[in-house]
C-alpha atoms as a PDB file:
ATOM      1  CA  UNK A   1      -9.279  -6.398   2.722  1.00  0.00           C
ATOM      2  CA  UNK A   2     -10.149  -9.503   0.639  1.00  0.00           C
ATOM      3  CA  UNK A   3      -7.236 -11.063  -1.225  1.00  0.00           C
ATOM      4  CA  UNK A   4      -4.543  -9.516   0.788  1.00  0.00           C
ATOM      5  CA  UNK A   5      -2.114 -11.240   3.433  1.00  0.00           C
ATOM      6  CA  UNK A   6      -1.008  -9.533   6.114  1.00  0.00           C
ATOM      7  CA  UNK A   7       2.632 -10.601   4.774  1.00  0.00           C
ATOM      8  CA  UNK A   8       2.162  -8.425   1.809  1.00  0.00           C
ATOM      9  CA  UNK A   9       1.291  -5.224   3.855  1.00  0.00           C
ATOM     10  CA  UNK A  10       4.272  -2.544   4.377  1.00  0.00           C
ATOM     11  CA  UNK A  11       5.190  -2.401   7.689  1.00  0.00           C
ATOM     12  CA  UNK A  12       7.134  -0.108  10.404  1.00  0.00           C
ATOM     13  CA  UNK A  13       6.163   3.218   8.004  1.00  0.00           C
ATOM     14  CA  UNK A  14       7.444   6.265  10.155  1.00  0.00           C
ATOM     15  CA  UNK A  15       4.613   8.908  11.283  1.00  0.00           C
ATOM     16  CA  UNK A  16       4.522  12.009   8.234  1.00  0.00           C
ATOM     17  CA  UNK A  17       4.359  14.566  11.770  1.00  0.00           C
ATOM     18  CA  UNK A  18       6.050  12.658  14.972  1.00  0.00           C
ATOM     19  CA  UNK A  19       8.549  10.152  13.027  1.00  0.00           C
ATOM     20  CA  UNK A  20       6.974   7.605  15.233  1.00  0.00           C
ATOM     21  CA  UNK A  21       6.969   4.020  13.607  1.00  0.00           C
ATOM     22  CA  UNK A  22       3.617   2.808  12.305  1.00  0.00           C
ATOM     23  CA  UNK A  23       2.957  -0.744  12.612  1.00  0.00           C
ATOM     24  CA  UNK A  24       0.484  -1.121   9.806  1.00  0.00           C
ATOM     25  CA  UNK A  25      -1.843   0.919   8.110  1.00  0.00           C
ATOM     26  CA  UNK A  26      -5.333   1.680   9.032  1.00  0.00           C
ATOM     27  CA  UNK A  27      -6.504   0.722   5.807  1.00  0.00           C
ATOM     28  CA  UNK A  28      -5.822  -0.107   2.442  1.00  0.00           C
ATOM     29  CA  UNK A  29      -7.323   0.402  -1.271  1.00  0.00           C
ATOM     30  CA  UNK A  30      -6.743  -1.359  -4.594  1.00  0.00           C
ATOM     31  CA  UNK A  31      -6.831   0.066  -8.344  1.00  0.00           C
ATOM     32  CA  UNK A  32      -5.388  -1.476 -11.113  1.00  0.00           C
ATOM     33  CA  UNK A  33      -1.641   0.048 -11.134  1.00  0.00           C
ATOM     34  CA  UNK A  34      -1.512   1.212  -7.144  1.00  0.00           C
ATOM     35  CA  UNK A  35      -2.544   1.295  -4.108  1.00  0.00           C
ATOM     36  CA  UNK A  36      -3.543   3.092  -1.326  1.00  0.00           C
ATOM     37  CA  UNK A  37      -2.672   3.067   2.040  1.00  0.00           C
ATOM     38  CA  UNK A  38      -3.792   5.227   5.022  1.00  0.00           C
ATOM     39  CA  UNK A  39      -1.970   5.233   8.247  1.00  0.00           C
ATOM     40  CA  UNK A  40      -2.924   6.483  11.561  1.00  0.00           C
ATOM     41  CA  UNK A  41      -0.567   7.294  13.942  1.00  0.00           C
ATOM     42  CA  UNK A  42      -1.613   6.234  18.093  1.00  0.00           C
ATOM     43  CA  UNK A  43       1.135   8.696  19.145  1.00  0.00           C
ATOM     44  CA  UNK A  44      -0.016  11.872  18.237  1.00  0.00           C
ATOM     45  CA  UNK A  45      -2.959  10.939  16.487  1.00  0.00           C
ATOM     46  CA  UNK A  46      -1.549  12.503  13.038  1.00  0.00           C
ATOM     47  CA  UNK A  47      -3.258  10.400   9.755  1.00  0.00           C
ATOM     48  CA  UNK A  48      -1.716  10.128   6.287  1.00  0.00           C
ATOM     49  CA  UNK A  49      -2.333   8.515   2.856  1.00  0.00           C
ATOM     50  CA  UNK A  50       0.669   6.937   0.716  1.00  0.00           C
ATOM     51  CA  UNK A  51       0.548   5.488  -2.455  1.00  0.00           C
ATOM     52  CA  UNK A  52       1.690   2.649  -4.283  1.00  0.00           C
ATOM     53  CA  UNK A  53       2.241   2.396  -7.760  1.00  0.00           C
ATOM     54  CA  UNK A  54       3.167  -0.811  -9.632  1.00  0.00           C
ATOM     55  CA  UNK A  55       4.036  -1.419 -13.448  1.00  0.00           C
ATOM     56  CA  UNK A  56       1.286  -3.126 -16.095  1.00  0.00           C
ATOM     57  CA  UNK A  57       1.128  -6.566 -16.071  1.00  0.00           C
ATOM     58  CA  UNK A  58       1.543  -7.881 -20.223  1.00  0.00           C
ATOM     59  CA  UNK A  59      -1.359  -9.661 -20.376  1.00  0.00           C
ATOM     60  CA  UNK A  60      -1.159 -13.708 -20.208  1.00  0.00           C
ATOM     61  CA  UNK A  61      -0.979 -15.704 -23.087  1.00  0.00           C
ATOM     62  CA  UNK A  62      -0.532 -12.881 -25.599  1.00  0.00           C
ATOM     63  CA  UNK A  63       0.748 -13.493 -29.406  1.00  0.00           C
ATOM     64  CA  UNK A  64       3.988 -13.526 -30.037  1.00  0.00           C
ATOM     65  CA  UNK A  65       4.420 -11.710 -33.715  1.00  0.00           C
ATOM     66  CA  UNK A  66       6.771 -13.857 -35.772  1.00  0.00           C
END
């Protein structure tokens, strides 16, 4: 996971199946707008995907019309 900090990472995500809490996920996935996370739970073994979706970023140093 290049570019991430473990800070940044949700954490405590309760199990889709058992309700158990999750710690952190298994893995995550970047795309521009969202990303993915899959989380495995060592309770009853039960694995999900959620995802994250974030708003555009305006580009830096656009024109400003006048």
């Amino acid at each position: 996971m290049p570019g991430i900090g473990l800070r940044s990472l949700p954490r405590k995500n309760p199990c889709a199946q058992c309700g158990r809490s999750i710690a952190l996920p298994e893995w995550v996935e970047h795309e521009v707008g969202r990303t993915f996370y899959l989380w495995r739970c060592m309770a009853c073994d039960y694995r999900f995907e959620s995802v994250a979706y974030f708003e555009p970023q305006e580009a830096d140093g656009e024109a400003i019309a006048a």
